[in-house]
Protein backbone atom coordinates (compact mmCIF):
# COMPACT_ATOMS: atom_id res chain seq x y z
CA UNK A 1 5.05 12.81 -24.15
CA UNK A 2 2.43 15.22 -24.97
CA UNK A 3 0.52 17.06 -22.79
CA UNK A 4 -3.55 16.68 -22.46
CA UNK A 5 -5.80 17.86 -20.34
CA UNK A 6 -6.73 13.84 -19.43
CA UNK A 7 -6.28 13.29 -16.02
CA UNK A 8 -5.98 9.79 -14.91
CA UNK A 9 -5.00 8.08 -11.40
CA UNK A 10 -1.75 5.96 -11.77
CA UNK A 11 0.59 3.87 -9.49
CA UNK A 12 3.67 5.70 -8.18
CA UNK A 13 6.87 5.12 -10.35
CA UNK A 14 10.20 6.83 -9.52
CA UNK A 15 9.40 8.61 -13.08
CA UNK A 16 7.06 10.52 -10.95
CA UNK A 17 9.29 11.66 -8.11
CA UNK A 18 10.61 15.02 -9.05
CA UNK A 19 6.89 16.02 -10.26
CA UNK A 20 5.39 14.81 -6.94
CA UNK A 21 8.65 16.78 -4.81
CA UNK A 22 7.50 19.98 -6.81
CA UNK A 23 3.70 19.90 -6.11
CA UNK A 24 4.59 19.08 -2.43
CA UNK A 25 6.97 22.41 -2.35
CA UNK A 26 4.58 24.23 -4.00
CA UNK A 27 1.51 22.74 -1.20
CA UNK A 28 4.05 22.91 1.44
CA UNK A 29 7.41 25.17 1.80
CA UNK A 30 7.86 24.49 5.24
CA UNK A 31 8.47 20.58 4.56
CA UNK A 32 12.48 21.37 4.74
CA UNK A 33 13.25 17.63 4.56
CA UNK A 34 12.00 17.39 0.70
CA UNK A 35 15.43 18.96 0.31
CA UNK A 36 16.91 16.05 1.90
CA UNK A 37 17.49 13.00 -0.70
CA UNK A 38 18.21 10.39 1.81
CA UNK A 39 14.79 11.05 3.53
CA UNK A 40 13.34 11.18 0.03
CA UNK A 41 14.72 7.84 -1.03
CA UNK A 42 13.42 6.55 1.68
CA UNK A 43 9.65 7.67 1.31
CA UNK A 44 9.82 6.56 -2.41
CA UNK A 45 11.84 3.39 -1.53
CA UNK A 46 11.00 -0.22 -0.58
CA UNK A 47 11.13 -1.86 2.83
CA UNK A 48 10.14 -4.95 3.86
CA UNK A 49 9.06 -3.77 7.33
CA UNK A 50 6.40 -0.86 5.25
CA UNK A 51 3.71 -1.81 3.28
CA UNK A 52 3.11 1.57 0.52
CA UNK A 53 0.40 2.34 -1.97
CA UNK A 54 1.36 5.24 -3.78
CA UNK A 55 -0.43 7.28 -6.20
CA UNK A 56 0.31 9.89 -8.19
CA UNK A 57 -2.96 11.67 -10.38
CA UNK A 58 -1.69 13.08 -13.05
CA UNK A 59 -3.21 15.54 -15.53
CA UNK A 60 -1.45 15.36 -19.00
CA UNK A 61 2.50 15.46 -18.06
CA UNK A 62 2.21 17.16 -14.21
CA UNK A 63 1.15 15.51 -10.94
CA UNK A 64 -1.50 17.29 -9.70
CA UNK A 65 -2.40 15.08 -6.62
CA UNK A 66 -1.01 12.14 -4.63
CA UNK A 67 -2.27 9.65 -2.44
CA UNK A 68 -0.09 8.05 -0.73
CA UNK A 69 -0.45 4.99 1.77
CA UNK A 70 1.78 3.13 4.29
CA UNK A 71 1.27 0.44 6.62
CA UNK A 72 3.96 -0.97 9.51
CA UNK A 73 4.53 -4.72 9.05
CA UNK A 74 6.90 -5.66 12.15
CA UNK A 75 6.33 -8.38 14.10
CA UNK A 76 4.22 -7.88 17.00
CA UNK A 77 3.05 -4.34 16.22
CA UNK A 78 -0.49 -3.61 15.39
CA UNK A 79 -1.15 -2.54 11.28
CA UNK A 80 -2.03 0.66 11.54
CA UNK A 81 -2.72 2.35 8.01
CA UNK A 82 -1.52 5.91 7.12
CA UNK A 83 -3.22 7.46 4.08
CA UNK A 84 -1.99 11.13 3.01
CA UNK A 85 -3.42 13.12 0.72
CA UNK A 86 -2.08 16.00 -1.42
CA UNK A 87 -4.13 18.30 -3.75
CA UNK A 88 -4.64 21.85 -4.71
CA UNK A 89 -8.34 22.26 -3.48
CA UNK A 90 -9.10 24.26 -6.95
CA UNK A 91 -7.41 21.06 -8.90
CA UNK A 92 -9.46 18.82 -7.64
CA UNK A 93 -12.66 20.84 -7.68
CA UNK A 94 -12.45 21.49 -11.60
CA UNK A 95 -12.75 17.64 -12.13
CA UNK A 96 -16.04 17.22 -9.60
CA UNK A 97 -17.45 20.19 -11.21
């Protein structure tokens, strides 16, 4: 694929895992349980008890940004709506700009 300087807002796909695991490293080094796979599978997985919206924003091939969303679906617990946000400030600035 060849890179641009387009950026565009897409839905998660595993495709986009190892991209999103290296801009969350490079936002956050202390986040020791990236280096976990189990915990990662989990996060990118499917469950019927979570409800996730995952985004990844992409500009040409690399994720620059994610927005990720997850909402608790058990029985007799109240939906309560997580949204998470991940950006280099200066990435995101250049586009409003």
């Amino acid at each position: 694929m060849a890179s641009s300087s387009l950026t565009s807002v897409v839905p998660f796909d595993r495709s986009h895992a190892d991209r999103v695991v290296a801009l969350w490293r490079l936002l956050h080094p202390d986040w020791r349980w990236l280096d976990n796979p189990a915990v990662r599978a989990n996060l990118f997985g499917t469950s019927d008890d979570v409800e996730r919206i995952h985004y990844a924003v992409q500009r040409g091939d690399a994720v620059i940004a994610t927005v990720f969303a997850v909402c608790m679906q058990r029985s007799g617990w109240t939906r309560n709506r997580h949204i998470n946000i991940n950006a280099q400030p200066q990435d995101v600035a250049q586009r409003l700009a």
